[in-house]
Protein backbone atom coordinates (compact mmCIF):
# COMPACT_ATOMS: atom_id res chain seq x y z
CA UNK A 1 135.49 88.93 92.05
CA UNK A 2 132.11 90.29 90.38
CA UNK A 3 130.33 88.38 93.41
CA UNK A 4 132.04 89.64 95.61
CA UNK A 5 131.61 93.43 94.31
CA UNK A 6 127.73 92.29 93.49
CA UNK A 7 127.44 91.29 96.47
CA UNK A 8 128.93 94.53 98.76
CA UNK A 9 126.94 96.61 96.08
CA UNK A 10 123.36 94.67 97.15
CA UNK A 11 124.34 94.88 101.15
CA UNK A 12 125.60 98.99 100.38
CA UNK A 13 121.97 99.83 99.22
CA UNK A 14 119.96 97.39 101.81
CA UNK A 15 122.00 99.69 103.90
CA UNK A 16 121.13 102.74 102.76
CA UNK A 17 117.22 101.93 102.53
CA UNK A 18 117.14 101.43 105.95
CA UNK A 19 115.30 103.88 108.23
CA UNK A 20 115.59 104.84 112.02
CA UNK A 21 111.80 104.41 112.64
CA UNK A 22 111.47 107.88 113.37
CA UNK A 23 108.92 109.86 111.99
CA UNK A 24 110.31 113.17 112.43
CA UNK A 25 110.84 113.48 108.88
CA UNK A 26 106.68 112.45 108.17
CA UNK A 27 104.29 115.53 107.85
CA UNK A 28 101.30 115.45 110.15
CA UNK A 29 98.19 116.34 107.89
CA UNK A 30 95.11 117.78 109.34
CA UNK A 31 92.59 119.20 106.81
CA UNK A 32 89.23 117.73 106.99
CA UNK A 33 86.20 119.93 108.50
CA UNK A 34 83.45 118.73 109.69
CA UNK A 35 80.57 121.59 109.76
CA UNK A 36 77.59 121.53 110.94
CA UNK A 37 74.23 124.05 110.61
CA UNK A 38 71.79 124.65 112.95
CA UNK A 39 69.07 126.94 113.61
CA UNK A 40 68.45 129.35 116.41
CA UNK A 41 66.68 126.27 117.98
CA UNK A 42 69.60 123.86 117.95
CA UNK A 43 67.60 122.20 114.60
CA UNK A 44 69.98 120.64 112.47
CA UNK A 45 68.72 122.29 108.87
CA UNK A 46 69.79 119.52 106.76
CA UNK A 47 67.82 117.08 108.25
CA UNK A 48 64.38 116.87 106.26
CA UNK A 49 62.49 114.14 108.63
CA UNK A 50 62.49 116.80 111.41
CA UNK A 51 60.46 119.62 109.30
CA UNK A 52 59.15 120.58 106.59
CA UNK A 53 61.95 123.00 105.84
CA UNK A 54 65.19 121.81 105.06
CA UNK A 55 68.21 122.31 103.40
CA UNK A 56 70.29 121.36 100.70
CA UNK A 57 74.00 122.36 99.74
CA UNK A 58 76.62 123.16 97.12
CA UNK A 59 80.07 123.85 97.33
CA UNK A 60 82.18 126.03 94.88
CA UNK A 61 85.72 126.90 94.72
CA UNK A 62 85.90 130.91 94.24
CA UNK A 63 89.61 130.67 93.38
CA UNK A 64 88.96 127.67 90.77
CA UNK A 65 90.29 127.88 87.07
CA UNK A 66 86.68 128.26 85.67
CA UNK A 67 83.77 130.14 87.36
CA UNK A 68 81.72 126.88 88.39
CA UNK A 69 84.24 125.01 89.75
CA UNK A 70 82.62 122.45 92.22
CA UNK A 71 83.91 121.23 95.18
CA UNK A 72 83.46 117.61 96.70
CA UNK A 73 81.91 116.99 99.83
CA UNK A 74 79.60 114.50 101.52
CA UNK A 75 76.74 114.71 103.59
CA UNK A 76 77.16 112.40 106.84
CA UNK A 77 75.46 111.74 110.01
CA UNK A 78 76.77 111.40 113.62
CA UNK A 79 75.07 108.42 115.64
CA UNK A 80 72.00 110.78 116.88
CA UNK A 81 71.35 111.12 112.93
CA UNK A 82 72.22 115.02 112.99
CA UNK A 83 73.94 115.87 109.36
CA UNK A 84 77.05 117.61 108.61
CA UNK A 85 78.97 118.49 105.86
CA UNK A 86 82.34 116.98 105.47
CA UNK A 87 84.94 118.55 103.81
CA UNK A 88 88.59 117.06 103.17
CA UNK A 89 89.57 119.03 100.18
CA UNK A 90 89.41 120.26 97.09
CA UNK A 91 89.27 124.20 96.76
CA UNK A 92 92.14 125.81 95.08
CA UNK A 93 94.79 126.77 98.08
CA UNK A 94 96.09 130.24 97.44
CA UNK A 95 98.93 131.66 99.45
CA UNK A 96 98.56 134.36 102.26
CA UNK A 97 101.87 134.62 103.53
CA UNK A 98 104.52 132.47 102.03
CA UNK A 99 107.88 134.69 103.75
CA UNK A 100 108.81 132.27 106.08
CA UNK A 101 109.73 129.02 104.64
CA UNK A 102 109.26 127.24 107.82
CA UNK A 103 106.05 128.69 108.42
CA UNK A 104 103.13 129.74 105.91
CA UNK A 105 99.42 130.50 105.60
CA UNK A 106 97.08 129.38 102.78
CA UNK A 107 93.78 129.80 102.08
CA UNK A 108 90.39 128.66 100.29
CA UNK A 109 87.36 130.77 99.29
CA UNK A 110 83.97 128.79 98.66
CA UNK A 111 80.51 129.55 97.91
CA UNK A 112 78.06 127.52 100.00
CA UNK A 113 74.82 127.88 98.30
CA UNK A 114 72.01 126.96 100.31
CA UNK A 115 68.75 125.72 98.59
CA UNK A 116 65.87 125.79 100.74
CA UNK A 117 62.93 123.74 100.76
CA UNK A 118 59.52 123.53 101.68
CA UNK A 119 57.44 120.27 101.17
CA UNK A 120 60.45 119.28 98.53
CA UNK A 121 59.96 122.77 96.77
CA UNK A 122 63.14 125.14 96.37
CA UNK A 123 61.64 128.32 97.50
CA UNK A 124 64.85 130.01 98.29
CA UNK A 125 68.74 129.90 97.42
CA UNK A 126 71.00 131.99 100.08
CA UNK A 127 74.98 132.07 98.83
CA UNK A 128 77.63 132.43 101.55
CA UNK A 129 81.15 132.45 102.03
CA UNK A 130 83.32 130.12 103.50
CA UNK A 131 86.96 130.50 103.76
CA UNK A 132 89.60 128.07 104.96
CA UNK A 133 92.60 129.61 106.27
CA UNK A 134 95.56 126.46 106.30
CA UNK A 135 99.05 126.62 108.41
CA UNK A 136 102.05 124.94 107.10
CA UNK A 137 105.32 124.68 108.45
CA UNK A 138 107.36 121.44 107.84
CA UNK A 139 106.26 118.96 110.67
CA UNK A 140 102.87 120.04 109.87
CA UNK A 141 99.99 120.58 107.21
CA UNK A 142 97.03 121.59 108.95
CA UNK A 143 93.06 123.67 108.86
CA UNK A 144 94.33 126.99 111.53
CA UNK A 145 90.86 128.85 110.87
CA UNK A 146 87.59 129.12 109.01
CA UNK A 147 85.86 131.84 108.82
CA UNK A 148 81.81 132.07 107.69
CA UNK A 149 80.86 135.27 105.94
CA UNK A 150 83.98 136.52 107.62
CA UNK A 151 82.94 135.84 111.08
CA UNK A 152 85.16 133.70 112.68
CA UNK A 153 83.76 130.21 113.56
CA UNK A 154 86.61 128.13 114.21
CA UNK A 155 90.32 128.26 115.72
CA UNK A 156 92.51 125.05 116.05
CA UNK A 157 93.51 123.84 119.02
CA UNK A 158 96.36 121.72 119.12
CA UNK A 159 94.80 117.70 119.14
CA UNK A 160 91.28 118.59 118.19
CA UNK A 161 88.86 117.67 115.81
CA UNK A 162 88.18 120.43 113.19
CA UNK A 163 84.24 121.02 114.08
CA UNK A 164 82.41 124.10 113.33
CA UNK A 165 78.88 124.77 114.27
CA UNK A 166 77.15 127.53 112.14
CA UNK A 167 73.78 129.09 113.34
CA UNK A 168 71.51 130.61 110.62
């Protein structure tokens, strides 16, 4: 009799753990940026092998728990070699508007310092904003807008790549 009660208890929860396949109930998540920064020229300005006069970065969170609070990112290159900063996250996400549970807006502040060089000497440090403005609802977590030194540079689009282009 145990077996048999074992045994309905072990094909009850095989039962239960089985899914439909669906993925309705998964949450699509779209946050990494990939931003690049260019001169007037079309120069990519990280990119010391072309010039002189480059650039170097760092990232921190404005909303962070201490005042230097950095925030991870990597330099990489595209094919052609031009650099970009890629950001996936890492800032401290601070509500906007949270009314609607099926639908709410979040956002990061960060400092980008520039650093930039001449012949491998800082001669200059320029500090800028970035902000991050994030959509949530619950089939989806994803980047909606960033906006540089509160210009907007970037809008998603529904199935695109979250690319911004700055020009200093």
């Amino acid at each position: 009799m145990r077996n048999i009660v074992f045994g309905f208890l072990v094909v009850f929860c095989a039962f239960l753990s089985c899914r439909n396949g669906d993925d309705e109930d998964l949450q699509k998540i779209d946050q990494i940026i990939n931003i690049y920064m260019k001169n007037d020229a079309g120069r990519d300005l990280f990119h010391k092998k072309k010039d002189t006069t480059y650039f170097t970065y760092s990232m921190n969170d404005v909303n962070g728990d201490k005042d230097i609070a950095p925030v991870s990112s990597s330099l990489k290159a595209t094919s052609d070699s031009t650099l970009f900063i890629e950001y996936i996250a890492g800032a401290k996400r601070v509500g906007l508007d949270t009314l609607d549970p099926n639908n709410k807006t979040y956002h990061s502040v960060i400092t980008v310092s520039l650093l930039k060089h001449l012949n491998n000497t800082v001669i200059d440090t320029i500090s800028e904003e970035l902000e991050i403005q994030y959509r949530w609802t619950p089939s989806v977590f994803e980047v909606s807008k960033v906006y540089y030194n509160d210009t907007l540079r970037f809008t998603k689009t529904p199935g695109s790549s979250n690319v911004v282009t700055i020009v200093k």
